[in-house]
Protein backbone atom coordinates (compact mmCIF):
# COMPACT_ATOMS: atom_id res chain seq x y z
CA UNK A 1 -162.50 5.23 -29.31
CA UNK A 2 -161.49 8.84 -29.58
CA UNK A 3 -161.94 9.39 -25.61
CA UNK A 4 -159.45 6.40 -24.85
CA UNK A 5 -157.10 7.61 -26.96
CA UNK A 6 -157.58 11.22 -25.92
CA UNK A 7 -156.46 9.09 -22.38
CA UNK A 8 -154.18 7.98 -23.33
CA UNK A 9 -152.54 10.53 -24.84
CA UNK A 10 -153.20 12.64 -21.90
CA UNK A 11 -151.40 9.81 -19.62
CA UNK A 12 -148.53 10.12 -21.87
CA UNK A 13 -148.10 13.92 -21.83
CA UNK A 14 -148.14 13.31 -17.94
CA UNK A 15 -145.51 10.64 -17.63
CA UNK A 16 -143.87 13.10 -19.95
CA UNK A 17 -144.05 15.91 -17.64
CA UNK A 18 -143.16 13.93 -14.42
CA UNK A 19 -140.11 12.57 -16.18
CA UNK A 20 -139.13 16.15 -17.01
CA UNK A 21 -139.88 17.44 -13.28
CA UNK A 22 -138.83 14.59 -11.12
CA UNK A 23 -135.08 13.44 -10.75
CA UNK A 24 -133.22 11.26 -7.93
CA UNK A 25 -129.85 12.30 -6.21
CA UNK A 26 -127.92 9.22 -5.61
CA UNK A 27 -125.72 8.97 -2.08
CA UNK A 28 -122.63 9.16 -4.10
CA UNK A 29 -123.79 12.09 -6.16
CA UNK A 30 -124.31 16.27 -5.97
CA UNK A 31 -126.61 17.36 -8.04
CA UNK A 32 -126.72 21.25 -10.12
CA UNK A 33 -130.36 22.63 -10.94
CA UNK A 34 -129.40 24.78 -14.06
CA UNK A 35 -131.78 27.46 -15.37
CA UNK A 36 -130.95 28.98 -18.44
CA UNK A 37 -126.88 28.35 -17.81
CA UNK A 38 -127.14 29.83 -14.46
CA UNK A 39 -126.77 26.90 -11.05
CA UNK A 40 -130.45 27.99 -9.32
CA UNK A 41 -130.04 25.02 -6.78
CA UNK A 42 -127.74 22.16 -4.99
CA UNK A 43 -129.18 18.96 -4.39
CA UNK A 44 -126.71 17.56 -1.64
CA UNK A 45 -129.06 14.91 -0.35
CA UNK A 46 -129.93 11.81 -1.92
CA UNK A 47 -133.53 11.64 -2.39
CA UNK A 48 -136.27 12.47 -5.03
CA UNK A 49 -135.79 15.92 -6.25
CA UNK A 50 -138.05 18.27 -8.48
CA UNK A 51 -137.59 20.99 -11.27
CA UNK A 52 -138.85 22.33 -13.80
CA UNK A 53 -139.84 20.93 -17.18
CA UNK A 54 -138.02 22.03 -20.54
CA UNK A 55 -136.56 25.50 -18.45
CA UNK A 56 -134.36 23.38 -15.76
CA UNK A 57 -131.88 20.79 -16.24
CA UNK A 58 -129.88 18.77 -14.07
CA UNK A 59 -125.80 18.28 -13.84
CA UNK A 60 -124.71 14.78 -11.48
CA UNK A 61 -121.56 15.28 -10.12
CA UNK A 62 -119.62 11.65 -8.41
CA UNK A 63 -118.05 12.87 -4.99
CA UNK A 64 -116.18 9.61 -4.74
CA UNK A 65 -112.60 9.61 -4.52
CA UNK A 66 -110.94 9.76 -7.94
CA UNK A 67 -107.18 8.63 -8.77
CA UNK A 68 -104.93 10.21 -11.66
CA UNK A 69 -101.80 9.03 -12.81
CA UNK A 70 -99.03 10.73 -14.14
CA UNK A 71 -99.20 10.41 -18.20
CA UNK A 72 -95.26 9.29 -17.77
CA UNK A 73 -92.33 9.98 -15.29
CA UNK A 74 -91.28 13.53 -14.64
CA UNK A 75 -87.69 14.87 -14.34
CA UNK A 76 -86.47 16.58 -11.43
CA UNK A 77 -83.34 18.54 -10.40
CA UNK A 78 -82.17 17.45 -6.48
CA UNK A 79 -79.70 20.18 -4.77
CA UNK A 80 -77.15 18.27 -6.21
CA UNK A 81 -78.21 19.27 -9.91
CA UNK A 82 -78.53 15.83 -10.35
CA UNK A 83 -81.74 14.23 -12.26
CA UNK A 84 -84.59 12.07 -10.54
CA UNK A 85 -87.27 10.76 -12.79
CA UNK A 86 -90.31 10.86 -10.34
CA UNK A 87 -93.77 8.75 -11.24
CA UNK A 88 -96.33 9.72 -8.86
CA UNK A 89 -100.12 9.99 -8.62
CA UNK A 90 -102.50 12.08 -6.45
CA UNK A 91 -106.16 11.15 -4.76
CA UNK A 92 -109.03 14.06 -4.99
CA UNK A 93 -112.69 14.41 -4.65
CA UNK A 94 -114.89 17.07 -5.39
CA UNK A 95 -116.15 18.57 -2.22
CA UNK A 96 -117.98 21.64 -3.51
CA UNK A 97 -120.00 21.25 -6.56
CA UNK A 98 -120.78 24.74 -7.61
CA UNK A 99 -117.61 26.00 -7.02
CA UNK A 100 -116.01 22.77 -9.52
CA UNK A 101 -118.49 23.91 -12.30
CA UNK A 102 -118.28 27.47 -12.18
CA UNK A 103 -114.25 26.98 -12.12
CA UNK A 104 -113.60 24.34 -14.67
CA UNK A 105 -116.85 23.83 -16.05
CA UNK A 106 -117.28 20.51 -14.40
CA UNK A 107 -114.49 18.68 -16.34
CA UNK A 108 -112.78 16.19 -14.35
CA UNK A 109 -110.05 16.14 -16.77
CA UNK A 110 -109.49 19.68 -16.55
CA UNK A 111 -109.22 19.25 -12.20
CA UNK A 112 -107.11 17.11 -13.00
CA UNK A 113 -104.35 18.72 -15.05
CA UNK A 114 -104.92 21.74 -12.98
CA UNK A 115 -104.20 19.73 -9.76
CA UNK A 116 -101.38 17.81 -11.88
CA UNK A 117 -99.36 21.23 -12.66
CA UNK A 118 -99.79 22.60 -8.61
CA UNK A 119 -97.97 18.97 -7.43
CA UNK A 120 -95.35 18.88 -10.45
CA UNK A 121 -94.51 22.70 -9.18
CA UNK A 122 -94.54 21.55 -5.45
CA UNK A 123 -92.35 18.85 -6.16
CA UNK A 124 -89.78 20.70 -8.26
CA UNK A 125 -89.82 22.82 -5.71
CA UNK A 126 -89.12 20.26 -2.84
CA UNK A 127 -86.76 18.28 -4.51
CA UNK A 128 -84.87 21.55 -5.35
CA UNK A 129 -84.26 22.06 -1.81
CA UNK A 130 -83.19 18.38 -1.21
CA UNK A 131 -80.42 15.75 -1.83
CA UNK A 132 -80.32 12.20 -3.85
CA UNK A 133 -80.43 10.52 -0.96
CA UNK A 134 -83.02 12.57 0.59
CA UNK A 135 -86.10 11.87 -2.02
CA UNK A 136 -85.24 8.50 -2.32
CA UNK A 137 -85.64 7.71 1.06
CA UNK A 138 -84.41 10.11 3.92
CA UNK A 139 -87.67 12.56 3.41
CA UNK A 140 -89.62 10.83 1.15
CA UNK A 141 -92.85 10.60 3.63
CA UNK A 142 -92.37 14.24 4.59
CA UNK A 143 -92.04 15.52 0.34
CA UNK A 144 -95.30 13.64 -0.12
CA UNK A 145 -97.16 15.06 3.11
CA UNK A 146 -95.99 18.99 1.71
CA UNK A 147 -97.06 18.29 -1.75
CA UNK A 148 -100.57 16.87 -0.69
CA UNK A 149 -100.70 20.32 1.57
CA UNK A 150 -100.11 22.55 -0.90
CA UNK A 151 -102.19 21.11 -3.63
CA UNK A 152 -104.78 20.97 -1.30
CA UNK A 153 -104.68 24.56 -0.88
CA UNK A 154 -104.76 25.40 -4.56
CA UNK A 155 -107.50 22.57 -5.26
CA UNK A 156 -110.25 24.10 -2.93
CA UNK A 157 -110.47 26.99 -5.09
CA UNK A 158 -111.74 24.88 -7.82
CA UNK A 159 -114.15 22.99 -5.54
CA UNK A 160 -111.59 20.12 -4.86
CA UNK A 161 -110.15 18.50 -1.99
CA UNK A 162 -106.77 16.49 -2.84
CA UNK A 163 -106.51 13.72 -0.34
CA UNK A 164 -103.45 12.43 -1.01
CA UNK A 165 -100.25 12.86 -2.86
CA UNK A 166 -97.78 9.26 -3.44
CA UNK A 167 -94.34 9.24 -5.37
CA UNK A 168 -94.81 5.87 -6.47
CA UNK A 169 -91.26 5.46 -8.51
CA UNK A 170 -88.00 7.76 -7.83
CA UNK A 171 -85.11 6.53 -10.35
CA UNK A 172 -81.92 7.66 -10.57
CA UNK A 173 -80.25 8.21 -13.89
CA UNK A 174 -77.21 5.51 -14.39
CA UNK A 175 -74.72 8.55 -14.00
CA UNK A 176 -76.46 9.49 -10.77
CA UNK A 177 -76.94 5.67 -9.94
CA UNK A 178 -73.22 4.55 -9.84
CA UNK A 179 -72.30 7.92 -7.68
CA UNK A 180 -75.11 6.79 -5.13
CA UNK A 181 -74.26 3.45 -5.06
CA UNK A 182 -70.54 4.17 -4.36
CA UNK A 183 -71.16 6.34 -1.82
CA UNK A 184 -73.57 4.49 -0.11
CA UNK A 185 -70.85 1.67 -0.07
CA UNK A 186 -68.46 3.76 1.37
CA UNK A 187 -70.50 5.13 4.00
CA UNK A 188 -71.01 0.99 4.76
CA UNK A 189 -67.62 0.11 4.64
CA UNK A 190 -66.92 3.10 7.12
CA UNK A 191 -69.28 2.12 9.28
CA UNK A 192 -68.07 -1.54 8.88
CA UNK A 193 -64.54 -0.08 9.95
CA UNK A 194 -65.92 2.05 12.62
CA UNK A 195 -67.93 -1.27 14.00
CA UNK A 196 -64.91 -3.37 14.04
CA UNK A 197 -62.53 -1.04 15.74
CA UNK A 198 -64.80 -0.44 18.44
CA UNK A 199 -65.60 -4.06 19.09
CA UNK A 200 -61.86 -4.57 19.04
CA UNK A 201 -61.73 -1.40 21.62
CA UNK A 202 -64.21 -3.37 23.97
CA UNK A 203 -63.18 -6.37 23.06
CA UNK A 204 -59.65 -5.35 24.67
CA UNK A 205 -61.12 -3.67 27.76
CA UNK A 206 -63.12 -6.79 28.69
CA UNK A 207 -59.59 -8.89 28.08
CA UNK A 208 -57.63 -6.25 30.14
CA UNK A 209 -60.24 -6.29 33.09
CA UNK A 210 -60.83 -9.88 33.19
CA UNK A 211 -57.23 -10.50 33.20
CA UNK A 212 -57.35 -8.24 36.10
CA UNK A 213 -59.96 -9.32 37.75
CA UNK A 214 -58.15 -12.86 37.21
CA UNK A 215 -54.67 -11.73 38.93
CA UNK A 216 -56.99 -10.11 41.98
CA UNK A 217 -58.24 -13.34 42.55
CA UNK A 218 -55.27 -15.30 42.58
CA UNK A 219 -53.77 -13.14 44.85
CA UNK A 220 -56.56 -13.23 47.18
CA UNK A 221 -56.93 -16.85 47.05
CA UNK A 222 -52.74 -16.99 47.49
CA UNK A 223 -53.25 -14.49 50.34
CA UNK A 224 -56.36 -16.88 51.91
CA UNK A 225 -54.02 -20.07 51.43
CA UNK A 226 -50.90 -18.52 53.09
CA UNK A 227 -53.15 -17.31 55.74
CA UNK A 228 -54.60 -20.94 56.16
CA UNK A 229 -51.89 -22.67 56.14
CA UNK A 230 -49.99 -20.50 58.77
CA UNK A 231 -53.07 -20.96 60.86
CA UNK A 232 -52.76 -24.62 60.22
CA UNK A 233 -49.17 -24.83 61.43
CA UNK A 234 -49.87 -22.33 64.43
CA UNK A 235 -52.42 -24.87 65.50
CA UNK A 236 -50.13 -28.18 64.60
CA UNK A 237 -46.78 -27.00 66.30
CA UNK A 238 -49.48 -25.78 69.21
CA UNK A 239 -50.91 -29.53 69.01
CA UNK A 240 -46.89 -31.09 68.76
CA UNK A 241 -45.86 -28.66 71.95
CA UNK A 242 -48.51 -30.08 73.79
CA UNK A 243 -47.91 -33.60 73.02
CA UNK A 244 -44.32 -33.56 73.58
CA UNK A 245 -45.29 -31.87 76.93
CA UNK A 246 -46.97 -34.38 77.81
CA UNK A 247 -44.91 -37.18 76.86
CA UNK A 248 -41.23 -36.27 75.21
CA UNK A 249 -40.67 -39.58 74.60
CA UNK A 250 -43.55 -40.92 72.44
CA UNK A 251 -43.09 -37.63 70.69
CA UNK A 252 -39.10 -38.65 69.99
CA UNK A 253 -40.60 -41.77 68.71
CA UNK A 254 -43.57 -40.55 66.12
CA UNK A 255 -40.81 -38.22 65.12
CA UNK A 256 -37.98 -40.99 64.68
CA UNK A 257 -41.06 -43.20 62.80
CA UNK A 258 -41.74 -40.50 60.45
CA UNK A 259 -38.28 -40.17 59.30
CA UNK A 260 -37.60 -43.92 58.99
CA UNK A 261 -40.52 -43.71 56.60
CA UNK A 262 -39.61 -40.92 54.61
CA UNK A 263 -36.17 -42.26 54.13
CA UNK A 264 -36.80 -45.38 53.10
CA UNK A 265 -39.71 -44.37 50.70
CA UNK A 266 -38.29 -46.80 48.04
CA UNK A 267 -36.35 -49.72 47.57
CA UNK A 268 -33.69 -47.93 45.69
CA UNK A 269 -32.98 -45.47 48.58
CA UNK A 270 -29.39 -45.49 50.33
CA UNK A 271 -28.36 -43.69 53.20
CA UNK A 272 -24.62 -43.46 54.60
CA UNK A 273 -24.99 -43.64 58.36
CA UNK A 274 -22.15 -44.40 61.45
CA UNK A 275 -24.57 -47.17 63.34
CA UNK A 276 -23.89 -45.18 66.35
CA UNK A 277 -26.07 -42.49 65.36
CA UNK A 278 -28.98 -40.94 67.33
CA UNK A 279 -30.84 -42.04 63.82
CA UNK A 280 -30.76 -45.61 64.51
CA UNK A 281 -31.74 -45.17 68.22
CA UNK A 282 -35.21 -46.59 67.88
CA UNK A 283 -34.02 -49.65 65.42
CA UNK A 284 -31.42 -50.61 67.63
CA UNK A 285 -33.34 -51.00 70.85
CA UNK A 286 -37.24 -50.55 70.37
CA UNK A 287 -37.54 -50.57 74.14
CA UNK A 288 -35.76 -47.23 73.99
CA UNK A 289 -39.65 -45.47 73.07
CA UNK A 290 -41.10 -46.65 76.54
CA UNK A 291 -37.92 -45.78 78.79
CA UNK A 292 -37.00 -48.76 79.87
């Protein structure tokens, strides 16, 4: 009996032991080998990993992208002097475990509030430079791109990489709100005005030239017409000539026939006549149109 137990006592100081020497680095994880305070090694790879019992421990550190929010809105002055409450929040990782622990002891909290006061600063500093209208929305993209810059910069010191910077919320005060809001209705109603009297600009040209473009036509259709008809009557009084050339007296006739019938068009039409009149020629003796 007092062998197995001696076993199994021994088996237990050796689990013992192997849980003191062997720890595993997960994918998502850095790991610090500390000996006596000092960092003695970086685990980077996820894996099994080894120390040393009761001398060495072992500090995890998640390399995952972290989010902070602001604690509540933050005022800023604009060019203007005018106040914007700003509520933003920034993305970071730690890309260099060492350097985070030496620097703020490994306290996300800490790289937090650190990173926190480097955008506040960067913002004041941008909105400084910059109107109402340009944080809310002129510049907004290019405020956030600076500040996530700059923080960067400061962040890498501490072992941190800040991937991104976002102004989630910019509100104007209600002082600052109604001066926005009328101007920004002015600069609509200008540009309302400025539309209008421009479409009435064009919408006179287009009248003016199409009414031109309406009086060339005419004219050339008049001028086509007139030109038509005087080729019409060249050929007729070409076609008459030759007919009455050929035979005067038929031509007499048509002629005498066409004003019988345009004379006495109606019922109602009266004519005053002496009845020895070339007029009646044709009426009075029919035989007159074959010369006999």
């Amino acid at each position: 009996m007092n062998r197995i137990g001696s076993i199994v006592i021994g088996a237990l100081v050796v689990l013992l032991l192997l849980n003191a020497t062997i720890f595993t680095v997960d994918q998502r994880q850095t790991a610090l080998v500390r000996q006596f305070g000092e960092v003695v090694k970086v685990h980077t790879e996820p894996g099994l990993k080894f120390k040393l019992p009761l001398i060495q421990n072992v500090i995890f550190f998640d390399l995952r992208i972290l989010t902070s929010d602001a604690k509540q809105a933050e005022s800023f002055l604009t060019a203007e002097k005018k106040n914007v409450l700003v509520d933003s929040f920034f993305k970071w990782r730690v890309i260099n475990a060492q350097q985070f622990y030496v620097s703020v002891g490994g306290d996300e909290d800490r790289a937090a509030t650190r990173i926190r006061q480097t955008v506040n600063d960067g913002l004041r500093a941008e909105f400084g430079k910059r109107t109402v209208h340009d944080v809310v929305s002129g510049q907004r993209d290019q405020i956030m791109k600076l500040i996530q810059q700059k923080a960067d910069v400061d962040a890498r010191k501490i072992g941190v990489q800040v991937v991104d910077v976002r102004l989630k919320r910019v509100d104007l005060s209600d002082e600052v709100s109604v001066s926005v809001y009328g101007r920004m209705e002015a600069e609509r109603k200008r540009d309302a005005n400025d539309a209008r009297a421009t479409g009435a600009a064009e919408a006179e040209k287009i009248r003016a030239d199409a009414d031109k473009q309406k009086e060339i036509i005419i004219a050339e259709a008049y001028s086509k017409a007139e030109s038509l008809k005087g080729d019409g009557d060249a050929k007729a009084s070409a076609i008459y000539a030759t007919a009455y050339g050929k035979n005067p007296e038929f031509y007499a006739f048509y002629r005498s026939m066409q004003a019988y019938r345009e004379s006495f068009r109606n019922k109602s039409d009266l004519m005053v006549l002496d009845p020895s009149s070339d007029f009646f020629k044709y009426m009075k003796n029919p035989r007159a149109a074959s010369g006999k």
